[in-house]
Protein backbone atom coordinates (compact mmCIF):
# COMPACT_ATOMS: atom_id res chain seq x y z
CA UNK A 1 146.29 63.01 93.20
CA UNK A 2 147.25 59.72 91.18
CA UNK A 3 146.30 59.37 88.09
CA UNK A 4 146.96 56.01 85.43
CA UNK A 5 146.33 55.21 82.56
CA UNK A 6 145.98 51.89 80.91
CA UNK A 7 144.47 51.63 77.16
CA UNK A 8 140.49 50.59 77.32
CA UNK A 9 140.36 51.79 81.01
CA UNK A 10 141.11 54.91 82.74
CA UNK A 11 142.11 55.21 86.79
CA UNK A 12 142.04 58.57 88.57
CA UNK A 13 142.43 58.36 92.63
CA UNK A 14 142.17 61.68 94.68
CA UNK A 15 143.72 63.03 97.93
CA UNK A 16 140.06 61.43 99.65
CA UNK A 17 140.56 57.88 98.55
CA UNK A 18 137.96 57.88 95.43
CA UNK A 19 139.45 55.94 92.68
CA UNK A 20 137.38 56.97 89.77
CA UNK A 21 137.15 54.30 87.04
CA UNK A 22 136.39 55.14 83.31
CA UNK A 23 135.46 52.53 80.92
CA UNK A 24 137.19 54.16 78.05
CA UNK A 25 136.58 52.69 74.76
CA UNK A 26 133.54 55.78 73.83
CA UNK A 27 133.97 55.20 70.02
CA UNK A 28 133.04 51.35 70.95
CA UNK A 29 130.37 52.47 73.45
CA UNK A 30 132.67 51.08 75.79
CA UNK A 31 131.34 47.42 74.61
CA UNK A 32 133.99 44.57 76.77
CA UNK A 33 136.44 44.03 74.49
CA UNK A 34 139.08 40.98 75.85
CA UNK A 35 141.22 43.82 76.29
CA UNK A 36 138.83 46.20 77.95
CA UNK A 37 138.01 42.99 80.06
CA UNK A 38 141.65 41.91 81.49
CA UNK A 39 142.37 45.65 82.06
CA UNK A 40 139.29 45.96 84.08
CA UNK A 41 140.24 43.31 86.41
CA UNK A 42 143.82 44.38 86.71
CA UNK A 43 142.31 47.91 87.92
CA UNK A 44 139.92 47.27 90.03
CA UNK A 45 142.00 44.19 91.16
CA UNK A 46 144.88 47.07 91.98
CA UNK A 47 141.92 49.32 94.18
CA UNK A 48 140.93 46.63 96.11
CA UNK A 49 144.58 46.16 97.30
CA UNK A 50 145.61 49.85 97.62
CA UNK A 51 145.10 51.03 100.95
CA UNK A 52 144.70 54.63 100.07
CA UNK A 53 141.92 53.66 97.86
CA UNK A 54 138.87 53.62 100.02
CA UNK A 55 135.98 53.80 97.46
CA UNK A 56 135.15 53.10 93.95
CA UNK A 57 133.44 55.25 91.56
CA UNK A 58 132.55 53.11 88.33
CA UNK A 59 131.36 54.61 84.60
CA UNK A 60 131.78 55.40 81.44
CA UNK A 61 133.45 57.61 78.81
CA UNK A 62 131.12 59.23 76.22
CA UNK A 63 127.78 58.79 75.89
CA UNK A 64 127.76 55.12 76.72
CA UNK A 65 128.28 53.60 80.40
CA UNK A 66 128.48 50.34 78.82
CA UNK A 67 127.23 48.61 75.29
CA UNK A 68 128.01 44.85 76.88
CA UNK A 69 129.90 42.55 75.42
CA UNK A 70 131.77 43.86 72.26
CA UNK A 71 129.93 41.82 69.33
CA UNK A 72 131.40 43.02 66.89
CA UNK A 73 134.89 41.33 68.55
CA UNK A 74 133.43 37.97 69.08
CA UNK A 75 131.11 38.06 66.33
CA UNK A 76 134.56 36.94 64.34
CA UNK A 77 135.04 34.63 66.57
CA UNK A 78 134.33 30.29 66.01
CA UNK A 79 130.94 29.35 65.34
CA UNK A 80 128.69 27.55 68.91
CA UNK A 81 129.43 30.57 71.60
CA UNK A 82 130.95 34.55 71.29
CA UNK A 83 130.52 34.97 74.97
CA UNK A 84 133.81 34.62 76.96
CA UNK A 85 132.33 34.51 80.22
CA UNK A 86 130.70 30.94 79.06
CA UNK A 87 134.59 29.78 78.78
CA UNK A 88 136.84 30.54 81.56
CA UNK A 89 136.42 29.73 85.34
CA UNK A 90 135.61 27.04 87.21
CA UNK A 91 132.20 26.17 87.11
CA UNK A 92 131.86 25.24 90.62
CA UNK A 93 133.38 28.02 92.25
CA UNK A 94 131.69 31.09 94.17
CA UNK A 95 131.86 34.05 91.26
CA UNK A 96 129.49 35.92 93.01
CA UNK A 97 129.77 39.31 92.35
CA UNK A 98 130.29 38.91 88.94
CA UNK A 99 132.49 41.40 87.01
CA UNK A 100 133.35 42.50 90.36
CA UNK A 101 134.24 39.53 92.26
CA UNK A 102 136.44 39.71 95.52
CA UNK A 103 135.91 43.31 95.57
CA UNK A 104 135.08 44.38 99.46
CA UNK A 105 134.96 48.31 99.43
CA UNK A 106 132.43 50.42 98.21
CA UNK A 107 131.81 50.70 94.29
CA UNK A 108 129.13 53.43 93.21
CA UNK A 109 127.93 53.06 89.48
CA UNK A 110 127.62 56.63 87.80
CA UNK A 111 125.55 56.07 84.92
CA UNK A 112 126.41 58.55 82.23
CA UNK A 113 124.05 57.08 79.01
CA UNK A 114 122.99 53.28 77.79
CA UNK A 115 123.75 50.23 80.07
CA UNK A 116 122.84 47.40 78.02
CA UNK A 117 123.28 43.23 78.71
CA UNK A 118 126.65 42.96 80.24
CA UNK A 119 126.60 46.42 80.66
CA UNK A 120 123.72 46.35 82.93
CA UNK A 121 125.09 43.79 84.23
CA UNK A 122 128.05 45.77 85.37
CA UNK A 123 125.93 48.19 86.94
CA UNK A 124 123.94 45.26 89.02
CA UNK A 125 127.27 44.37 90.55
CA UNK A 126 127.78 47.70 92.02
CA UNK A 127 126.65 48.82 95.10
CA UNK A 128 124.07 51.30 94.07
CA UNK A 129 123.93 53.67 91.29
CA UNK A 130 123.43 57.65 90.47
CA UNK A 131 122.00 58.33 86.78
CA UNK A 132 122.28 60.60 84.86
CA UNK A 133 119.42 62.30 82.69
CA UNK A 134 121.08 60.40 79.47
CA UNK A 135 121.26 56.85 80.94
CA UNK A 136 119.04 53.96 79.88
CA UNK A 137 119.09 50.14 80.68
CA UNK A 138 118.52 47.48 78.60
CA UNK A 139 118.74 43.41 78.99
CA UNK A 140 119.42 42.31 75.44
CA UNK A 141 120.95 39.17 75.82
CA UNK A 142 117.98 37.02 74.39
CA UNK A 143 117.25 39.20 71.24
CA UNK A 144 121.23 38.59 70.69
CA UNK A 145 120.86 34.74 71.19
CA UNK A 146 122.73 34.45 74.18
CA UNK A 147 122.50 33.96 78.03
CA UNK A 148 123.54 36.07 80.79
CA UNK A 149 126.87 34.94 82.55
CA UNK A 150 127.41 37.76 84.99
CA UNK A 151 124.49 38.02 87.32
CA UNK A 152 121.41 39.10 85.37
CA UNK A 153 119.12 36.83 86.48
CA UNK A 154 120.58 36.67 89.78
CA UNK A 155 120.56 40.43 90.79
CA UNK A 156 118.21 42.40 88.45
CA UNK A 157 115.01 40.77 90.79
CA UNK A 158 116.28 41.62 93.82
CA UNK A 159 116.87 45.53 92.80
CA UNK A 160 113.32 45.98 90.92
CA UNK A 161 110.89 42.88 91.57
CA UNK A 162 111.01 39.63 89.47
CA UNK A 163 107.56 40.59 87.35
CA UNK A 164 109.60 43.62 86.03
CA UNK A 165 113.02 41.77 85.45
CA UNK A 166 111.57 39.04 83.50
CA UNK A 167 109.89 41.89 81.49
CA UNK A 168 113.16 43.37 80.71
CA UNK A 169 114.73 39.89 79.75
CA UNK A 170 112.00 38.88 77.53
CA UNK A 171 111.56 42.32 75.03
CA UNK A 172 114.67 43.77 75.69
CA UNK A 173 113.15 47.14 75.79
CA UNK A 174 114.71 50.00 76.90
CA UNK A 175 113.87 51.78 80.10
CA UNK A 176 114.92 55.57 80.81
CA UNK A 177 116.30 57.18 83.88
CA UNK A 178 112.81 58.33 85.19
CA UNK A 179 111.46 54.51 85.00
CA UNK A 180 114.63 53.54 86.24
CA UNK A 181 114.33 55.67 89.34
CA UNK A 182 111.03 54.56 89.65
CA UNK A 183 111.43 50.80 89.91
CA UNK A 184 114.37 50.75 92.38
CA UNK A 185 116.76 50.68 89.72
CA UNK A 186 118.80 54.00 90.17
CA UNK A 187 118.65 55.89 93.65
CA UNK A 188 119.34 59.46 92.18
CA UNK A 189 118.79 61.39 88.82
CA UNK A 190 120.90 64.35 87.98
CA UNK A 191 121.73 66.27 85.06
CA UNK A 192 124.51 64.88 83.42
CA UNK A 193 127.41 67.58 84.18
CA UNK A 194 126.83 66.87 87.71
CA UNK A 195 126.99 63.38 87.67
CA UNK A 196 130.17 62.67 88.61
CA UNK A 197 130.76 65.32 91.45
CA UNK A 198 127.30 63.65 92.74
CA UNK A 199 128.62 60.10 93.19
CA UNK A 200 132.51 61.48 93.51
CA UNK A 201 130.91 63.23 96.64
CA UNK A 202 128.52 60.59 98.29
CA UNK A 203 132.15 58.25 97.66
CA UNK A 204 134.19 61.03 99.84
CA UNK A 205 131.15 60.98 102.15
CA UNK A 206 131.91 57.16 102.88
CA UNK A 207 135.53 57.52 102.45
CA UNK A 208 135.35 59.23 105.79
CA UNK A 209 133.97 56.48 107.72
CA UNK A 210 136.28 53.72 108.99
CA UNK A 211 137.11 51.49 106.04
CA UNK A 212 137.33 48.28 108.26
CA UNK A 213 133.30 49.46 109.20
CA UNK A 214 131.89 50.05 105.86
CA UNK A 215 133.18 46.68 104.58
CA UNK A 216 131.65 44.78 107.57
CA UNK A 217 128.52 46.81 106.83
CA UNK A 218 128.63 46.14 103.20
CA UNK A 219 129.14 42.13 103.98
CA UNK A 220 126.64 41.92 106.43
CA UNK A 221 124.04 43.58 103.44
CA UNK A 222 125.36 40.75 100.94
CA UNK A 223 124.40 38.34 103.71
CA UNK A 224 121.12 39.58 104.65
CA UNK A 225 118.47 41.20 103.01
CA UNK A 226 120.95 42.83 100.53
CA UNK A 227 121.90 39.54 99.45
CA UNK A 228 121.14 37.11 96.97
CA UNK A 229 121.20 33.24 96.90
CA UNK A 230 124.48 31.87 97.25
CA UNK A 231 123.73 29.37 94.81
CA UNK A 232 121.99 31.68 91.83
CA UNK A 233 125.53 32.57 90.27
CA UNK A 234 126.22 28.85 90.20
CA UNK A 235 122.72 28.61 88.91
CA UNK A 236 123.35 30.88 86.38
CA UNK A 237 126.60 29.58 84.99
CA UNK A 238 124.84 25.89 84.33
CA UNK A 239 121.83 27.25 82.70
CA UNK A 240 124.27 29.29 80.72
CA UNK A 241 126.49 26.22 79.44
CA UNK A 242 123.97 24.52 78.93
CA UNK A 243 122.08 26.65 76.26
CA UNK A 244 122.69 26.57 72.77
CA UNK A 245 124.08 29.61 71.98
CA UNK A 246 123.83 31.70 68.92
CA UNK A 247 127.27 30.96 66.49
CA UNK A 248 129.28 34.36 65.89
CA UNK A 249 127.55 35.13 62.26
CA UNK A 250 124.18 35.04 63.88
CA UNK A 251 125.45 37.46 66.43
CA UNK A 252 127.22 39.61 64.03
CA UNK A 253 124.17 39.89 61.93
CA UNK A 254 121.70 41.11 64.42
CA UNK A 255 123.99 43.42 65.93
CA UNK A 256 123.08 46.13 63.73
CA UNK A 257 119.06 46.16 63.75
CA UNK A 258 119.56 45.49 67.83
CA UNK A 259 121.57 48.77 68.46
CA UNK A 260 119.21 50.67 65.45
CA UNK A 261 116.60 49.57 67.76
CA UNK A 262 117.99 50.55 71.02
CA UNK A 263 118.63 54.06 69.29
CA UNK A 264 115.32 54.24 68.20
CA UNK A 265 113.74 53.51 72.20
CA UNK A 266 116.48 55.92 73.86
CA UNK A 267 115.34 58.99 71.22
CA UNK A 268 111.88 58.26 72.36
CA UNK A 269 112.32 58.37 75.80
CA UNK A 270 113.78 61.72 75.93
């Protein structure tokens, strides 16, 4: 058993080869701080090179699996764009992949409570996803006044249909676990104290396969039918830089009514 611990991010990997990953800023709804952000990368940057680490289990600490990008941070940030991912990289490049780009083994999202904008986003980049009872998904980005930069529009109609994504993107409603399941979303429900020893199994399950096989397999999906165009990310980016974003006050002062609201959906739905 290794365990490490960095600040916003917790790593746990077991005799199997399941490196657990825990978003860990709960108080924050584990919203992606810069911090959260570079920590993420160096962890999952450090799995993907450690042979003993032969799949990924991804989510959350506290109620949250992930609140998106941390407004609150770049809401005190210069006016005409809060959203990092709009500033760094090379346009032109392949970021497929998203959060998780250049990752090759097996990453299961375990969905422990709201997944909103980059949040969701998150989840998208995994390779499927267990929920729990208490998770909920949101796409928030246009209430906020900003675009996606990490794959919404490029994964979220290939997992539940296009009719339903551009629902999601337009009213940034809420949908529960149930609906989730429903659309294609989630591929399992279970209560929430048996979330993780769901997904921690079905990870030891393909951590007994031959790792060399299970990355072929998961390439040849990301190719194929599991696949999406090569060129939406690019897509994505230009639309994105291209858009006028909302300056950091207007961010900062819808934040509140847009997570009152999102508390307000989530009660309902249970």
């Amino acid at each position: 058993m290794v365990s490490s611990v960095w600040n916003d991010v917790l790593l746990d990997i077991d005799e199997d080869g399941v490196a657990t990953v825990t978003l860990n800023r709960p108080e924050h709804r584990n919203a992606l701080s810069a911090r959260l952000l570079q920590e993420f990368r160096e962890v999952i940057r450090l799995c993907e090179q450690r042979d003993d680490v032969k799949c990924i289990v991804l989510t959350g600490a506290g109620k949250a699996f992930c609140a998106g990008i941390d407004l609150r941070e770049f809401a005190r940030g210069k006016p005409g764009g809060v959203d990092p991912r709009a500033q760094h990289g090379d346009p032109k490049a392949d970021r497929s992949r998203g959060f998780l780009h250049g990752v090759t083994k097996l990453v299961i999202g375990a969905i422990n409570g709201p997944a909103v904008t980059g949040g969701l986003e998150l989840a998208l980049v995994c390779d499927f996803l267990i929920a729990s009872t208490a998770a909920s998904f949101a796409d928030t980005h246009a209430r906020v006044g900003i675009m996606p930069g990490g794959g919404m529009t490029v994964v979220l109609p290939h997992w539940i249909g296009i009719p339903r994504a551009r629902q999601m993107s337009v009213t940034g409603d809420y949908i529960g676990a149930q609906q989730a399941l429903a659309w294609g979303l989630v591929n399992e429900i279970v209560e929430p104290e048996q979330l993780l020893p769901r997904a921690r199994q079905l990870a030891r399950t393909a951590a007994k396969m031959e790792l060399r096989a299970v990355r072929h397999v998961l390439a040849t999906y990301a190719a194929t039918t599991g696949g999406v165009p090569q060129d939406g990310w690019a897509t994505e980016k230009k639309f994105k830089r291209e858009f006028a974003e909302s300056d950091s006050k207007e961010v900062g002062l819808r934040y509140d009514n847009i997570r009152l609201r999102g508390a307000a959906q989530n009660k309902a739905k249970l």
